[in-house]
Protein backbone atom coordinates (compact mmCIF):
# COMPACT_ATOMS: atom_id res chain seq x y z
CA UNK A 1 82.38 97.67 201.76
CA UNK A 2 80.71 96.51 198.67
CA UNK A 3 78.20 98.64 196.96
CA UNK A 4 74.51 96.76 197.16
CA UNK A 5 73.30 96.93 193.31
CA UNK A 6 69.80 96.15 192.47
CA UNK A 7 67.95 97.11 189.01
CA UNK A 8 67.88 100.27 188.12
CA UNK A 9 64.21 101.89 187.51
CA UNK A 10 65.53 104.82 185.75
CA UNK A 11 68.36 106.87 183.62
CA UNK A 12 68.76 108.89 186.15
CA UNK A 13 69.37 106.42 189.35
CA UNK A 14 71.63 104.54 186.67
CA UNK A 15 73.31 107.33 186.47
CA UNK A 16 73.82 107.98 189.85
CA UNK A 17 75.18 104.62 190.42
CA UNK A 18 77.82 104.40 187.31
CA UNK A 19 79.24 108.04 188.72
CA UNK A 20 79.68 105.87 192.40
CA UNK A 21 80.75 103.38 191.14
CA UNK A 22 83.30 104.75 188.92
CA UNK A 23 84.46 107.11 191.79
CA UNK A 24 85.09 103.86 193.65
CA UNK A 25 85.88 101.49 190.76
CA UNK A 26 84.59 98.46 192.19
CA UNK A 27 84.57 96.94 189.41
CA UNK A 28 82.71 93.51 190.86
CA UNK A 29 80.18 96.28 191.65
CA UNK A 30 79.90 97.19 188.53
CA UNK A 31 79.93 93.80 187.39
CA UNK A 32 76.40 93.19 189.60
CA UNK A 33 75.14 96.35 188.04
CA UNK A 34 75.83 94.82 184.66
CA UNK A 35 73.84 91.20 185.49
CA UNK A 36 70.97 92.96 187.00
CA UNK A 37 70.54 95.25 183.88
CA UNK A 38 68.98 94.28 180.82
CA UNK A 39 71.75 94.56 178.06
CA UNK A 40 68.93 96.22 175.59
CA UNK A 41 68.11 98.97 178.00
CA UNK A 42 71.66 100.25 178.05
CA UNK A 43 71.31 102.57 175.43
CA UNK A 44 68.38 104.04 177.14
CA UNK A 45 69.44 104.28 180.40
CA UNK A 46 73.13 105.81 179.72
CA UNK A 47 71.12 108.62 177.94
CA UNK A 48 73.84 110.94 176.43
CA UNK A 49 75.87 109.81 179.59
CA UNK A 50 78.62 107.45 178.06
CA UNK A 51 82.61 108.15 178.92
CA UNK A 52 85.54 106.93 178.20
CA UNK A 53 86.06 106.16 182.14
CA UNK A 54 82.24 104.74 182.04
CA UNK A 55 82.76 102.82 178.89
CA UNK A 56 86.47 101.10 180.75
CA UNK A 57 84.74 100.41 183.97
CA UNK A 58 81.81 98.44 182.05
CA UNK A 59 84.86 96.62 180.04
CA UNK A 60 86.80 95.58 182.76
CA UNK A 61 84.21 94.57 185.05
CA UNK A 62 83.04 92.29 181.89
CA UNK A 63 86.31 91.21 181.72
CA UNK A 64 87.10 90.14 185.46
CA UNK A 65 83.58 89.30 186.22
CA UNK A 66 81.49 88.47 183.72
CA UNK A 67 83.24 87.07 180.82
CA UNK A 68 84.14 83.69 182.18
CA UNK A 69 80.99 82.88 183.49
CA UNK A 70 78.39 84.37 181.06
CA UNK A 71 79.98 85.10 177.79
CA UNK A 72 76.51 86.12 176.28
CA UNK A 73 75.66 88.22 178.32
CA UNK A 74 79.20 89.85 178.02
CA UNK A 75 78.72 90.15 174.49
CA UNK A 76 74.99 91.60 175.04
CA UNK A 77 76.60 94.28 176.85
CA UNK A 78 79.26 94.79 174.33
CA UNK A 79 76.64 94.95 171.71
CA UNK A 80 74.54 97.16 172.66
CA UNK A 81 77.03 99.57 174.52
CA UNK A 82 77.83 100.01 170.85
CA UNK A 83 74.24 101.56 170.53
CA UNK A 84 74.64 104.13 173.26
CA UNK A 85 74.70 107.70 172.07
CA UNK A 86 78.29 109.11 172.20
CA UNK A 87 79.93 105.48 171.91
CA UNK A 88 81.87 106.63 168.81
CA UNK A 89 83.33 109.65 170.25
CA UNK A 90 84.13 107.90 173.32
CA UNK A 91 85.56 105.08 171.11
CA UNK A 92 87.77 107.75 169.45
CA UNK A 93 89.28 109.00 172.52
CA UNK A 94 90.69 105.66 174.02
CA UNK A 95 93.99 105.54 174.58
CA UNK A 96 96.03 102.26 172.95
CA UNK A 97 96.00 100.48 176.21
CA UNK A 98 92.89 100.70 176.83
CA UNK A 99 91.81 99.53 173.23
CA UNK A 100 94.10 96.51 174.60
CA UNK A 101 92.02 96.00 177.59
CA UNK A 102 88.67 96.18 174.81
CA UNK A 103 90.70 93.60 173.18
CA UNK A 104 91.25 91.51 176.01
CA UNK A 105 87.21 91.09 176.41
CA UNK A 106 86.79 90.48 173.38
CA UNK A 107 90.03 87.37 173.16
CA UNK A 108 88.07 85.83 176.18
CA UNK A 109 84.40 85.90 174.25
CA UNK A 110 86.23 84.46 171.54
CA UNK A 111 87.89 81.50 173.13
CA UNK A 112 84.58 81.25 175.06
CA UNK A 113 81.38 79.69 173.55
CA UNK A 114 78.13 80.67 173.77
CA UNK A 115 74.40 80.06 172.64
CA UNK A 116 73.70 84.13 171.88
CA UNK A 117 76.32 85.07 169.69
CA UNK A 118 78.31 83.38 166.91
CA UNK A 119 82.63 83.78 166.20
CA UNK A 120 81.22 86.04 162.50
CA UNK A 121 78.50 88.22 165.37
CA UNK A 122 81.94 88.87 167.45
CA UNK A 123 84.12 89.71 164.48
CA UNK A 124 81.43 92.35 162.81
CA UNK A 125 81.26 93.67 166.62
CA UNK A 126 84.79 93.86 166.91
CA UNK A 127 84.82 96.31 163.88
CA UNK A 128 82.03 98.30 165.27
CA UNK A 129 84.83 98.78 168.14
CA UNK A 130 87.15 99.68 165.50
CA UNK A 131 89.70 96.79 166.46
C-alpha cells in the first residue's frame, strides 16, 4: 500500500516522512513528496537532516518519476538539494554507482527541455555535484 503524501507543514513531519519513506523506498512515494514540496523550502525543511540514503531516494525518485514529466521541477530539486546543509559531505561519501545514478538524472534533464533552467544552469549544477 502506497504511502498518502500531502505537504509537509514542518521540518520535523518532513522528517518523519523521508525516514518512512526511505525505510520503505517507495520511491513513487517519494516522488509525490517531491511535487507537493516547494523545491526552495528543501533546504529548510531537511534541517541538518540530509544522507547519503536520503539524498539517493530523492535522486531516483526524480529519476523514475519526475524527470520525464517535469524536468524543471527535477532540476529545482536538484538545485536546491545542493543548498541543504551537509550536501557536501553527503556528496563526498557516494559511492561511484551511485554518482552514476546522479548522472543518470542529470543525462535525462539534459536531453529534456525546459522553461526553468538552461543546458549552461545544468552544467554549473552538475559541478556543484562534482560530476
Amino acid at each position: 500500500e502506497r504511502l498518502r503524501v500531502s505537504e509537509p507543514p514542518n521540518a520535523y513531519d518532513f522528517g518523519q516522512i523521508v525516514n518512512a519513506l526511505n525505510v520503505s523506498k517507495d520511491k513513487a512515494a517519494c516522488a509525490d513528496l517531491l511535487t507537493v514540496t516547494d523545491p526552495k523550502t528543501l533546504p529548510v525543511l531537511l534541517s541538518n537532516k540530509l544522507e547519503g540514503e536520503i539524498l539517493l531516494i530523492f535522486i531516483q525518485s526524480l529519476e523514475h518519476y519526475i524527470a520525464g514529466k517535469d524536468p524543471g521541477l527535477a532540476y529545482q530539486h536538484l538545485f536546491y538539494l545542493s543548498k541543504a546543509k551537509r550536501f557536501k559531505v553527503v556528496l563526498a561519501l557516494l559511492s561511484k554507482n551511485e554518482k552514476e545514478e546522479v548522472q543518470h538524472l542529470f543525462d535525462l534533464l539534459t536531453e529534456s527541455q525546459s522553461d526553468l533552467y538552461s543546458l549552461e544552469d545544468l552544467e554549473s549544477l552538475k559541478k556543484v555535484y562534482e560530476l
